[in-house]
N, C-alpha and C. Protein backbone atom coordinates (compact mmCIF):
# COMPACT_ATOMS: atom_id res chain seq x y z
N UNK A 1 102.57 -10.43 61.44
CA UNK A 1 102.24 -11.22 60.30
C UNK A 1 102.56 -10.41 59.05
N UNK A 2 102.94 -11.23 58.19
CA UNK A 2 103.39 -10.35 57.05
C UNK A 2 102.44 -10.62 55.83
N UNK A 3 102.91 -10.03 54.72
CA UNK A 3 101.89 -10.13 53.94
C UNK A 3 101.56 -11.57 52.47
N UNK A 4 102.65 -12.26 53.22
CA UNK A 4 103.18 -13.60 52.53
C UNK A 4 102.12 -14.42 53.27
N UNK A 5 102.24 -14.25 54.73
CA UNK A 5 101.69 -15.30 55.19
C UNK A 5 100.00 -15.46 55.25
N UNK A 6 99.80 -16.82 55.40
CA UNK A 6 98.10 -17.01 55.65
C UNK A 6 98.02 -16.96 56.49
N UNK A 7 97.00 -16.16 57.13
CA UNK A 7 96.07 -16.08 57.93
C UNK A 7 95.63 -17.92 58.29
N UNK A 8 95.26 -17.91 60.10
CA UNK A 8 95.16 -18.71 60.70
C UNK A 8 93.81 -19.39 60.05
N UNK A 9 93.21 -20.39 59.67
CA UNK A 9 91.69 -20.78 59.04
C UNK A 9 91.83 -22.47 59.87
N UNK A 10 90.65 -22.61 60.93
CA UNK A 10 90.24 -23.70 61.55
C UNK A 10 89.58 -24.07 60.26
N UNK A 11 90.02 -25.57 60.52
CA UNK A 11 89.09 -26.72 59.17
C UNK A 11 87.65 -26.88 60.01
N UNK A 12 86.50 -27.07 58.66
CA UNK A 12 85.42 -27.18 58.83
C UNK A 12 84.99 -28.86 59.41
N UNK A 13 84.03 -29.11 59.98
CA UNK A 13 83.83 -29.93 60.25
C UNK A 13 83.03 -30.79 59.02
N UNK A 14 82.50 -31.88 59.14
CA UNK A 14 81.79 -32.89 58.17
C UNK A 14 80.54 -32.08 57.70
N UNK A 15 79.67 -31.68 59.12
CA UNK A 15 78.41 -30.94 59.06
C UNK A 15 78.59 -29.81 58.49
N UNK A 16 79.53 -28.97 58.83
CA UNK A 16 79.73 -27.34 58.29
C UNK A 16 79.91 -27.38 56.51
N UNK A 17 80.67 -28.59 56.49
CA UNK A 17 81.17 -28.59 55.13
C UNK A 17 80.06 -28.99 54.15
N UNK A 18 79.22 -30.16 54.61
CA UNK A 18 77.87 -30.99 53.75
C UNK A 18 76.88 -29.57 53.56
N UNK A 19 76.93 -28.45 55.21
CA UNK A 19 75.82 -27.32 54.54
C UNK A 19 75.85 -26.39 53.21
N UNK A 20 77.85 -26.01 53.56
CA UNK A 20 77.96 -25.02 52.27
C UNK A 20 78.01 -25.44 50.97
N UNK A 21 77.82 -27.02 51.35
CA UNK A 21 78.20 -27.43 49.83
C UNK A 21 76.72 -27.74 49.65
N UNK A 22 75.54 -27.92 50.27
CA UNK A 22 74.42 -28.09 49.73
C UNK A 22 74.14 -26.28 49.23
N UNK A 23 74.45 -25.41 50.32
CA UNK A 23 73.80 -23.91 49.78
C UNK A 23 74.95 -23.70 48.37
N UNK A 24 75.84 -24.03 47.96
CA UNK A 24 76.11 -23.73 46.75
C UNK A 24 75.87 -24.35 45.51
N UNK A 25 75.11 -25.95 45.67
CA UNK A 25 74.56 -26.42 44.75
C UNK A 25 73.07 -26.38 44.66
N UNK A 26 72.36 -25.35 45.45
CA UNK A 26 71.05 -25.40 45.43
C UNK A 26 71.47 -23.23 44.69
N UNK A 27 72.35 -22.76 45.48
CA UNK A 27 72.44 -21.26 44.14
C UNK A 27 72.76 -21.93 42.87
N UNK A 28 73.41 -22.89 42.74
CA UNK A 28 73.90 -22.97 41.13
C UNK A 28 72.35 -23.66 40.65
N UNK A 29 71.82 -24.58 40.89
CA UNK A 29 70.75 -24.68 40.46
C UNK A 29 69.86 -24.07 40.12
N UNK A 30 69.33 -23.45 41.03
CA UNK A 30 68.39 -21.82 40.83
C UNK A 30 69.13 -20.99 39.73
N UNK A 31 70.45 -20.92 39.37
CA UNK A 31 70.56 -20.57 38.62
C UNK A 31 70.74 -20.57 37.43
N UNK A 32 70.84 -22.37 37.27
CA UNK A 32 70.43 -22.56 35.73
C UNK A 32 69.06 -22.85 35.27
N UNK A 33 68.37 -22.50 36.45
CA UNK A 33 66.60 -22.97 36.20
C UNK A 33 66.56 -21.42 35.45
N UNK A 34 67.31 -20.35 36.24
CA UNK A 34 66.57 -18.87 35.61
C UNK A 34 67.37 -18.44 34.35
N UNK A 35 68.41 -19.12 34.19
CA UNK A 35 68.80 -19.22 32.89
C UNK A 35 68.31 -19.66 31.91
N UNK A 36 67.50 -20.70 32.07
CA UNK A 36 66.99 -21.48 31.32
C UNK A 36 65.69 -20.99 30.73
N UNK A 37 65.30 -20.27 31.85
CA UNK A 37 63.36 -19.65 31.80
C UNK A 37 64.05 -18.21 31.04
N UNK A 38 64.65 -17.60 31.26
CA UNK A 38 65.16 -16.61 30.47
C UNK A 38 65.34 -16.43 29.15
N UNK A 39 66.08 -17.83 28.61
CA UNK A 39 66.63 -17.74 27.18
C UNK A 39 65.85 -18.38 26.81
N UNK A 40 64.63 -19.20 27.15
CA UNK A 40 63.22 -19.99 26.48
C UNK A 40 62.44 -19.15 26.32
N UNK A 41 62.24 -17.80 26.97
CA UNK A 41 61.37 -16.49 26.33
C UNK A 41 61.61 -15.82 24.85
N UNK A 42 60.26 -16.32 24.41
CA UNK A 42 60.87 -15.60 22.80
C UNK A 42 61.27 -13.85 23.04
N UNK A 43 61.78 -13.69 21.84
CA UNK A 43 62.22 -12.35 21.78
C UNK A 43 61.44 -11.60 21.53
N UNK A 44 61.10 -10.18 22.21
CA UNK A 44 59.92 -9.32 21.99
C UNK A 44 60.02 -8.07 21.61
N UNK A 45 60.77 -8.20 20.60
CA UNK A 45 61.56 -7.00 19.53
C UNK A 45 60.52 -6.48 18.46
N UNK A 46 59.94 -7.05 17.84
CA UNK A 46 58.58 -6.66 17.39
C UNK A 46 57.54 -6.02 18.36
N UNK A 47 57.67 -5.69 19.56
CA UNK A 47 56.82 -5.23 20.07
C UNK A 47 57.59 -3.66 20.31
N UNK A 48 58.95 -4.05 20.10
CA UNK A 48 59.54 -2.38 20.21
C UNK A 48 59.23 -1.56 18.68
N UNK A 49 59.49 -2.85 17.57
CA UNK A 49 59.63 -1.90 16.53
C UNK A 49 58.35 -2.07 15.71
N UNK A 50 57.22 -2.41 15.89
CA UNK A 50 55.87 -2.17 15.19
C UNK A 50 55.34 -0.75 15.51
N UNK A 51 55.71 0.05 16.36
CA UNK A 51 55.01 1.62 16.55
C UNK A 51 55.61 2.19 15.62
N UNK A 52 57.25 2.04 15.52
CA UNK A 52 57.64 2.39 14.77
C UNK A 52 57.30 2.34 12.89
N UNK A 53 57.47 1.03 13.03
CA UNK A 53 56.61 0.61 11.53
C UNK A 53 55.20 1.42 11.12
N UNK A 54 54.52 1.80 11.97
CA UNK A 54 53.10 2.30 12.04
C UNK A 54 53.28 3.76 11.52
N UNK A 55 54.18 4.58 12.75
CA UNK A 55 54.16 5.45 12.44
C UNK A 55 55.04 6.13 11.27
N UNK A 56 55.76 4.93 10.33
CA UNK A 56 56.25 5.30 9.54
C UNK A 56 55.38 5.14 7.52
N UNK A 57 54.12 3.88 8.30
CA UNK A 57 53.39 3.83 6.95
C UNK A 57 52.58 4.77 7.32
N UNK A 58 52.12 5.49 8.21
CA UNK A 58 50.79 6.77 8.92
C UNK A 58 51.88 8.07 8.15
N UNK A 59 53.22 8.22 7.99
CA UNK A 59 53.63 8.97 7.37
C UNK A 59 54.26 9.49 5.69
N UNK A 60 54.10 7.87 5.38
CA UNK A 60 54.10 7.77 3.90
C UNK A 60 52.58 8.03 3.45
N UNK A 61 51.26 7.44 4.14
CA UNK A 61 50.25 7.48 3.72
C UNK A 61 49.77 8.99 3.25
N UNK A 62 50.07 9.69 4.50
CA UNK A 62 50.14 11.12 4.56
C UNK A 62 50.26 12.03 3.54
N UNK A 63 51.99 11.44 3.39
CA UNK A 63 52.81 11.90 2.22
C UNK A 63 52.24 11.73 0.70
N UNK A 64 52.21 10.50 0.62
CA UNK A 64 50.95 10.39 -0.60
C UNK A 64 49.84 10.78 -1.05
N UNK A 65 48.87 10.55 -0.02
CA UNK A 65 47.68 11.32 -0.12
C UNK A 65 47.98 12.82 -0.09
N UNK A 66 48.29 13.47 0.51
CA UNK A 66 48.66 14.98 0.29
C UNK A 66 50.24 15.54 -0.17
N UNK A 67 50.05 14.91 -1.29
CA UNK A 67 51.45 15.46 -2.49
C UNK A 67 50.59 16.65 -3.14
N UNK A 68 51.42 17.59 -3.67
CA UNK A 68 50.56 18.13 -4.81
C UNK A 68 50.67 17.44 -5.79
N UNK A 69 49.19 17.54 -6.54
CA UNK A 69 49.11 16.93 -7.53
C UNK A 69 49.85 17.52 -8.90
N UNK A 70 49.97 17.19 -10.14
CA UNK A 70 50.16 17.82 -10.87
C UNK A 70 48.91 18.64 -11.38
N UNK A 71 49.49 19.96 -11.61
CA UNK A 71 48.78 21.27 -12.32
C UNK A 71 47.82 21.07 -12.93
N UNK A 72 46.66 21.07 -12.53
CA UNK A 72 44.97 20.66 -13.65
C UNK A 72 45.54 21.96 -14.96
N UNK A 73 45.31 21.70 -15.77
CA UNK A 73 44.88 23.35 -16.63
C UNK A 73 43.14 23.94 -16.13
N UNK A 74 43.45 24.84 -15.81
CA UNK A 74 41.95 26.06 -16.01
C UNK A 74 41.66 26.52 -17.03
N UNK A 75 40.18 26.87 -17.18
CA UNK A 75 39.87 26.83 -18.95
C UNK A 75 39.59 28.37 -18.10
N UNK A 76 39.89 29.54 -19.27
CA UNK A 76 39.71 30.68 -19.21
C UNK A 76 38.20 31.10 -19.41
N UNK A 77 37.39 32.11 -19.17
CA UNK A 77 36.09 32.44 -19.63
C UNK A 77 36.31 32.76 -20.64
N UNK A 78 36.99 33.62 -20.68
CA UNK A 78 37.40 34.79 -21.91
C UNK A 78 38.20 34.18 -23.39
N UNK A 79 38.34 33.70 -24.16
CA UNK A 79 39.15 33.59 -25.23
C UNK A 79 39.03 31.83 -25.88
N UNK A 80 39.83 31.66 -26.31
CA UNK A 80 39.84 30.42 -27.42
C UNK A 80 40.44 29.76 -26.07
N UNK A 81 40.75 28.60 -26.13
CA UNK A 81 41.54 27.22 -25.41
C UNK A 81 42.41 26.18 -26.13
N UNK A 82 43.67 26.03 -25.80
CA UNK A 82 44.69 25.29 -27.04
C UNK A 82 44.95 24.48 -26.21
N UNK A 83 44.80 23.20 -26.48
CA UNK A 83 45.37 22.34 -26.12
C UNK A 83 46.76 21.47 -26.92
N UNK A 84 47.80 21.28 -26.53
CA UNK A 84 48.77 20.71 -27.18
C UNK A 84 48.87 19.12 -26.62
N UNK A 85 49.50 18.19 -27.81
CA UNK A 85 50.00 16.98 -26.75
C UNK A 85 51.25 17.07 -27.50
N UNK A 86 51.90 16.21 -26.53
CA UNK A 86 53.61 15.92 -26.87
C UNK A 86 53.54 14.96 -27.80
N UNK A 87 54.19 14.18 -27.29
CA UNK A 87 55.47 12.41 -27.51
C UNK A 87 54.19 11.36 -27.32
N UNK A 88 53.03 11.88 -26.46
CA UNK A 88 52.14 10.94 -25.90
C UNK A 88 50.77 11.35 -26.32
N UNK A 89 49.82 10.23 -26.43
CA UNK A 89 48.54 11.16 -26.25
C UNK A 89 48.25 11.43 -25.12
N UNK A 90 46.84 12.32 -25.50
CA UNK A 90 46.57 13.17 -24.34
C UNK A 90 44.84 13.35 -24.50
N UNK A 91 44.02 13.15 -23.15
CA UNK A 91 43.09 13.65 -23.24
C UNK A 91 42.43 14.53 -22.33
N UNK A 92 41.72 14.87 -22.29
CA UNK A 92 41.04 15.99 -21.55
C UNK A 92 39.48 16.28 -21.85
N UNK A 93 39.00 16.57 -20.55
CA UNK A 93 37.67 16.33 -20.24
C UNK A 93 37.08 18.07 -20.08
N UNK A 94 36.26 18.62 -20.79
CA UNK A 94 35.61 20.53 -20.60
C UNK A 94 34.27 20.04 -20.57
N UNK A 95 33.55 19.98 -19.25
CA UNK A 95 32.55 19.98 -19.32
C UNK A 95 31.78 18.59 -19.45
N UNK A 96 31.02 18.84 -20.78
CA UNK A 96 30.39 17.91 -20.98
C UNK A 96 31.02 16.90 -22.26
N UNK A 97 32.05 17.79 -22.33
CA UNK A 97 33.09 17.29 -23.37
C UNK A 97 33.91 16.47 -23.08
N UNK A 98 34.75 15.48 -23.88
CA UNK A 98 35.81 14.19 -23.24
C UNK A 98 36.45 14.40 -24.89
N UNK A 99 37.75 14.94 -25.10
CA UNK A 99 38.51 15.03 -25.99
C UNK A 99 39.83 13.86 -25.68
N UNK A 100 40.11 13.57 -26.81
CA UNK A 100 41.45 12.72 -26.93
C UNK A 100 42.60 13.23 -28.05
N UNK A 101 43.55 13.16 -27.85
CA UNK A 101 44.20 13.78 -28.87
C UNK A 101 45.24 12.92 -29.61
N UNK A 102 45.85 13.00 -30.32
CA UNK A 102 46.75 11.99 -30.76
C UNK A 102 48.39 12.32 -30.38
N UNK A 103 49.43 11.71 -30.93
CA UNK A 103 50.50 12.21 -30.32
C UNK A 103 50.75 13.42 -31.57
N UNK A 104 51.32 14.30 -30.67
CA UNK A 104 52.00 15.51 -31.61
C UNK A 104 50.74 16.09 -32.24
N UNK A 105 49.66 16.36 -31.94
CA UNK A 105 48.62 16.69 -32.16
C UNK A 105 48.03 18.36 -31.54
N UNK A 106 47.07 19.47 -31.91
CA UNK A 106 46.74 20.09 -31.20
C UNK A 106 45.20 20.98 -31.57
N UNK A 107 44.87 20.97 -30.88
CA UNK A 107 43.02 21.68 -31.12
C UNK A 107 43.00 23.22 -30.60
N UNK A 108 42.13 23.97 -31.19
CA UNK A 108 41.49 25.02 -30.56
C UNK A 108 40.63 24.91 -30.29
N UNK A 109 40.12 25.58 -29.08
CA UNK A 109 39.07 25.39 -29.41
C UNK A 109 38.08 27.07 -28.18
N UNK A 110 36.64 27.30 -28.95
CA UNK A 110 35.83 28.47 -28.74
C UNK A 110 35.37 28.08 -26.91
C-alpha cells in the first residue's frame, strides 16, 4: 500500500451511525451549556486588585502621617527671640502668648 492510497474503512451501519452522531451532539451540547455558565460569571478582577488598592492607601496613609513636618522654631532660654515674616503673615504661639505679625513685619522679643 502506498501512501496515496486509503486505507480499507467498512461503512457503518444505521445503528453505529445514529450512536456517534447522538455522542457528538450530546459533547457539543455540554459544551455550549459550559460555555455559556462560563461567560455568564461576572468578572472577579476586583477581587485581585482591592489588596492591592489597600495596600497602596495603608502606604500613602503612612507616608502622610509620618512626613517630617516642617521645622517648629525653638525658643532659646538664653537671649532675646526675633521673629521675622516674609511676603505673608505669620503667627506664632510662646507660651501663653499668641502673636500675629503682619507681612514684612518683625518683633523682638525678651
Amino acid at each position: 500500500m502506498s501512501n496515496t492510497e486509503r486505507p480499507p474503512v467498512e461503512p457503518l451501519s444505521d445503528v453505529a451511525w445514529s450512536r456517534v452522531e447522538r455522542g457528538v451532539w450530546t459533547r457539543l451540547d455540554e459544551g455550549e451549556d459550559t460555555a455559556r455558565i462560563r461567560h455568564s460569571q461576572p468578572r472577579r478582577w476586583w477581587l485581585v486588585a482591592t489588596p492591592f488598592v489597600a495596600a497602596a492607601a495603608a502606604a500613602l496613609l503612612f507616608l502622610v502621617l509620618h512626613s517630617p513636618a516642617s521645622p517648629r522654631p525653638t525658643v532659646a532660654d538664653a537671649g532675646p527671640t526675633r521673629i521675622v515674616s516674609e511676603a505673608s503673615p505669620s503667627s506664632v504661639s510662646l507660651g501663653d502668648a499668641h502673636i500675629a505679625l503682619d507681612p514684612h513685619s518683625a518683633i523682638v522679643m525678651n
